[in-house]
Protein backbone atom coordinates (compact mmCIF):
# COMPACT_ATOMS: atom_id res chain seq x y z
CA UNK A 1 37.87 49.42 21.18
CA UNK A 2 35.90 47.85 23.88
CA UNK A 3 32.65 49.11 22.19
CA UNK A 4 33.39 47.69 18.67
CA UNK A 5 34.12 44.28 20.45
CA UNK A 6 30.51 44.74 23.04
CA UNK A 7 28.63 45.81 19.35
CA UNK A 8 30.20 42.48 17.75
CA UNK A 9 29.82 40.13 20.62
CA UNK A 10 26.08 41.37 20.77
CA UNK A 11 25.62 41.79 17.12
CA UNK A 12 26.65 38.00 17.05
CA UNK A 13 24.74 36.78 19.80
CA UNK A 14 21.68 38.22 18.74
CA UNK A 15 22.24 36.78 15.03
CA UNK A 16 22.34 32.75 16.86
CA UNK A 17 19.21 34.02 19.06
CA UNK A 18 17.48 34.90 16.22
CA UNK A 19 18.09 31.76 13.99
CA UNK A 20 16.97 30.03 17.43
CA UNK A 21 13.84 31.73 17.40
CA UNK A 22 13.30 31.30 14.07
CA UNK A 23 13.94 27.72 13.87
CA UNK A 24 11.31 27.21 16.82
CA UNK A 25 8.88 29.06 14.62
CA UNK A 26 8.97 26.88 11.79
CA UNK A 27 5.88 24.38 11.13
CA UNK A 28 6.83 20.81 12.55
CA UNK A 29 6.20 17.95 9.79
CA UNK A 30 2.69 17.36 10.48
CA UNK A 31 4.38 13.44 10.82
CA UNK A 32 6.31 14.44 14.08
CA UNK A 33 2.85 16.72 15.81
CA UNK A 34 1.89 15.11 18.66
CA UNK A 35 -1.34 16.54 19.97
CA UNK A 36 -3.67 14.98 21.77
CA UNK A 37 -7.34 15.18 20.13
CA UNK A 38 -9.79 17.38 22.00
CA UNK A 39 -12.01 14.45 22.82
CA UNK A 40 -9.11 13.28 25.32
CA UNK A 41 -8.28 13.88 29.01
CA UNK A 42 -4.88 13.17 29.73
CA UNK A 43 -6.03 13.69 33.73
CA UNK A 44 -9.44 11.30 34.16
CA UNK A 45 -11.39 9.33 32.25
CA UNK A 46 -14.75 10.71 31.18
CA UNK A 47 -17.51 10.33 34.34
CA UNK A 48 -20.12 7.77 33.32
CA UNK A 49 -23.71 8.63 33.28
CA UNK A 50 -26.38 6.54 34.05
CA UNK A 51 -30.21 8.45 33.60
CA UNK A 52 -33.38 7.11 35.19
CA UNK A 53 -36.95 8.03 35.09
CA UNK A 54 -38.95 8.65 38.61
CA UNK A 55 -42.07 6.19 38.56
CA UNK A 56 -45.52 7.54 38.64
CA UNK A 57 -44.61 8.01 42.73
CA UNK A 58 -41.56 9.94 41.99
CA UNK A 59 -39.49 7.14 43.21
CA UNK A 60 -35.83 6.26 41.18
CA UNK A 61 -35.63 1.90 40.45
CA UNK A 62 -32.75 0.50 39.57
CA UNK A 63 -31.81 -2.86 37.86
CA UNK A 64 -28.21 -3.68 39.63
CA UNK A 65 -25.96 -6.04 39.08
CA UNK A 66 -24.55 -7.71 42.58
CA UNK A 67 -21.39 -10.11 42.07
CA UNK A 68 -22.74 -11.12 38.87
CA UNK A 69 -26.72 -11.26 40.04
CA UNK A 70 -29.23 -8.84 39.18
CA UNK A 71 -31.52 -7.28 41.87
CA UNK A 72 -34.09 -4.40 41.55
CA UNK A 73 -33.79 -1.57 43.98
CA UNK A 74 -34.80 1.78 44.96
CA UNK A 75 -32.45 4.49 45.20
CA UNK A 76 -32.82 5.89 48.83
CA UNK A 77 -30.93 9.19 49.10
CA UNK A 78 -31.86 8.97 53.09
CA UNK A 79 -30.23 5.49 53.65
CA UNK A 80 -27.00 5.62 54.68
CA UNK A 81 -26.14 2.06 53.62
CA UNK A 82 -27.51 -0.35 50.77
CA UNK A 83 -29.96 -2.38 52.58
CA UNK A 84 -31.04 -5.89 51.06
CA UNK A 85 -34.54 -7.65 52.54
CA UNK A 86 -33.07 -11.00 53.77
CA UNK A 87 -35.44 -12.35 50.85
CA UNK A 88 -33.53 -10.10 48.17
CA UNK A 89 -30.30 -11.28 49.98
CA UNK A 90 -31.05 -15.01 49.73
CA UNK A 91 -31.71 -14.67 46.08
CA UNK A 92 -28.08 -13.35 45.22
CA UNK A 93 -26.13 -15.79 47.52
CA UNK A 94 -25.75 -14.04 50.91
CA UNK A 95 -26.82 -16.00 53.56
CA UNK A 96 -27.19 -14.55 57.23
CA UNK A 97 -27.98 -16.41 60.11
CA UNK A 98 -30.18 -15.25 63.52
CA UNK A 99 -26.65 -14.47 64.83
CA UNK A 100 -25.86 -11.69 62.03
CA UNK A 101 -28.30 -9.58 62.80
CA UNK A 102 -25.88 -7.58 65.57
CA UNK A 103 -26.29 -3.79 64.51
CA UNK A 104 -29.55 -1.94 65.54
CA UNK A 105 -30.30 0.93 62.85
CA UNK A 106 -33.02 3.50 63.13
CA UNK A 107 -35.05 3.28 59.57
CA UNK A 108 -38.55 5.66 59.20
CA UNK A 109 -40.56 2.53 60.42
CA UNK A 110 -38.32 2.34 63.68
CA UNK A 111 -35.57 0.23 65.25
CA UNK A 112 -34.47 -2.67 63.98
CA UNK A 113 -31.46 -5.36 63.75
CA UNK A 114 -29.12 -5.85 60.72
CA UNK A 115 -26.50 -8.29 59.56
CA UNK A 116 -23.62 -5.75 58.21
CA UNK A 117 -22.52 -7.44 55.01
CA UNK A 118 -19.86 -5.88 52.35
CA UNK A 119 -20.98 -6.42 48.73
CA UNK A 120 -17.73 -7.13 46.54
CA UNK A 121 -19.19 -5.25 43.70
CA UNK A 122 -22.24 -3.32 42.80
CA UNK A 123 -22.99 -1.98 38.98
CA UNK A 124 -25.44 0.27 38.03
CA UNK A 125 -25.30 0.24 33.96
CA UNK A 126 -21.87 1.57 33.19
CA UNK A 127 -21.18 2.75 36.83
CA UNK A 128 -19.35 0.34 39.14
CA UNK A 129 -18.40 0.56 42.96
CA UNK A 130 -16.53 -2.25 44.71
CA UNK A 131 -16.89 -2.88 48.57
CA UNK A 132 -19.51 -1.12 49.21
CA UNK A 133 -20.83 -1.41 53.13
CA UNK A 134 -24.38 -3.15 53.37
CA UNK A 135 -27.57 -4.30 55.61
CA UNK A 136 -29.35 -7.70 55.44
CA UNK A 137 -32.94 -6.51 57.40
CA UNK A 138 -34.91 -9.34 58.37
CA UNK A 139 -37.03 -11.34 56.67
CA UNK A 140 -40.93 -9.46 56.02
CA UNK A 141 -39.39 -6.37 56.96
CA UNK A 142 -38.30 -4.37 54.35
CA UNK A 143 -40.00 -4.62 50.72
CA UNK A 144 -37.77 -3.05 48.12
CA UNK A 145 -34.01 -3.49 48.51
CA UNK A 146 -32.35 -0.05 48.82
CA UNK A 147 -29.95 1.35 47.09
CA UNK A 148 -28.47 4.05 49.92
CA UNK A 149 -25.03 6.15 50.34
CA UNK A 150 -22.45 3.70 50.83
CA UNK A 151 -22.95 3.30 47.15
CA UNK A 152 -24.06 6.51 46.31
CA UNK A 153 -21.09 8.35 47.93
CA UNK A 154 -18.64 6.68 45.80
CA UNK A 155 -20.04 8.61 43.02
CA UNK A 156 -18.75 11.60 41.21
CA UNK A 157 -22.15 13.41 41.68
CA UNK A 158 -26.13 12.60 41.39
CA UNK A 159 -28.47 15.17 40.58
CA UNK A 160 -32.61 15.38 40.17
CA UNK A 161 -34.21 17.18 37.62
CA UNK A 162 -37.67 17.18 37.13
CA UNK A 163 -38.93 13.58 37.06
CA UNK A 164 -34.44 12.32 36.13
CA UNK A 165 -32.16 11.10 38.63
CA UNK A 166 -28.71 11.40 36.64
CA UNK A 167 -25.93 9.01 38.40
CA UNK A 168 -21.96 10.13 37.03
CA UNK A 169 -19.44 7.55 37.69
């Protein structure tokens, strides 16, 4: 008797399990699908790419845009901070007195003193970085403003290939 009841018991059970399993393995209404489309990451965003051509002395120029002022500058790989000619720094607003310059860095040309600055914001085409650490060097020292690691760090990754510096955001 007990083996009649197990076979019916299981018999049953397996007759609700498979109506289960069937009724998972029906096609949904396409209405109620919810998939997201392969162009989407529900993780990150996309990284941001920004492409530029070496010059004819294989160095990388930049256009940025500083707190809402543009600024031309050379990406420097071997700075370790942005650095802004006191000039360049002038002509987006920052002004820096004889009393700034309190940091002595060690550039290829020698020693010199800096004002440490923070720049709220700097965007390189679609890329932006906020707060990124910064050097005013003094006037008639420094020709090119340069665009060094404490922007560059912030980054997902930059790459050269060839005569293209690619910047991903």
């Amino acid at each position: 008797m007990r083996t009649i009841l197990l076979v019916c018991v299981l018999g049953f059970l397996g007759a609700t399990a498979v109506q289960k399993l069937r009724e998972r393995m029906s096609p949904m209404p396409a209405a109620l699908i919810l998939a997201p489309s392969p162009q989407v990451t529900l993780d990150a965003p996309a990284p941001v790419g920004v492409a530029l051509q070496a010059n004819r002395n294989g160095h990388f120029f930049v256009t940025a845009l500083l707190d809402g002022r543009t600024l031309p500058m050379m990406v420097d790989t071997g700075a370790s901070a942005c650095a802004f000619s006191e000039e360049d720094a002038t002509r987006i607003g920052i002004r820096v007195g004889p009393g700034d310059f309190t940091r002595v860095w060690n550039t290829a040309n020698g020693t010199v003193r800096v004002a440490p600055i923070r720049i709220a914001m700097i965007q390189i085409g679609a890329i932006t970085v906020r707060d990124v650490d910064a050097v005013v060097i003094p006037r008639g020292l420094l020709t090119t403003s340069l665009l060094g690691m404490s922007f560059l760090r912030h980054l997902r990754d930059f790459s050269v290939a060839g005569s293209t510096m690619t910047l991903r955001g």
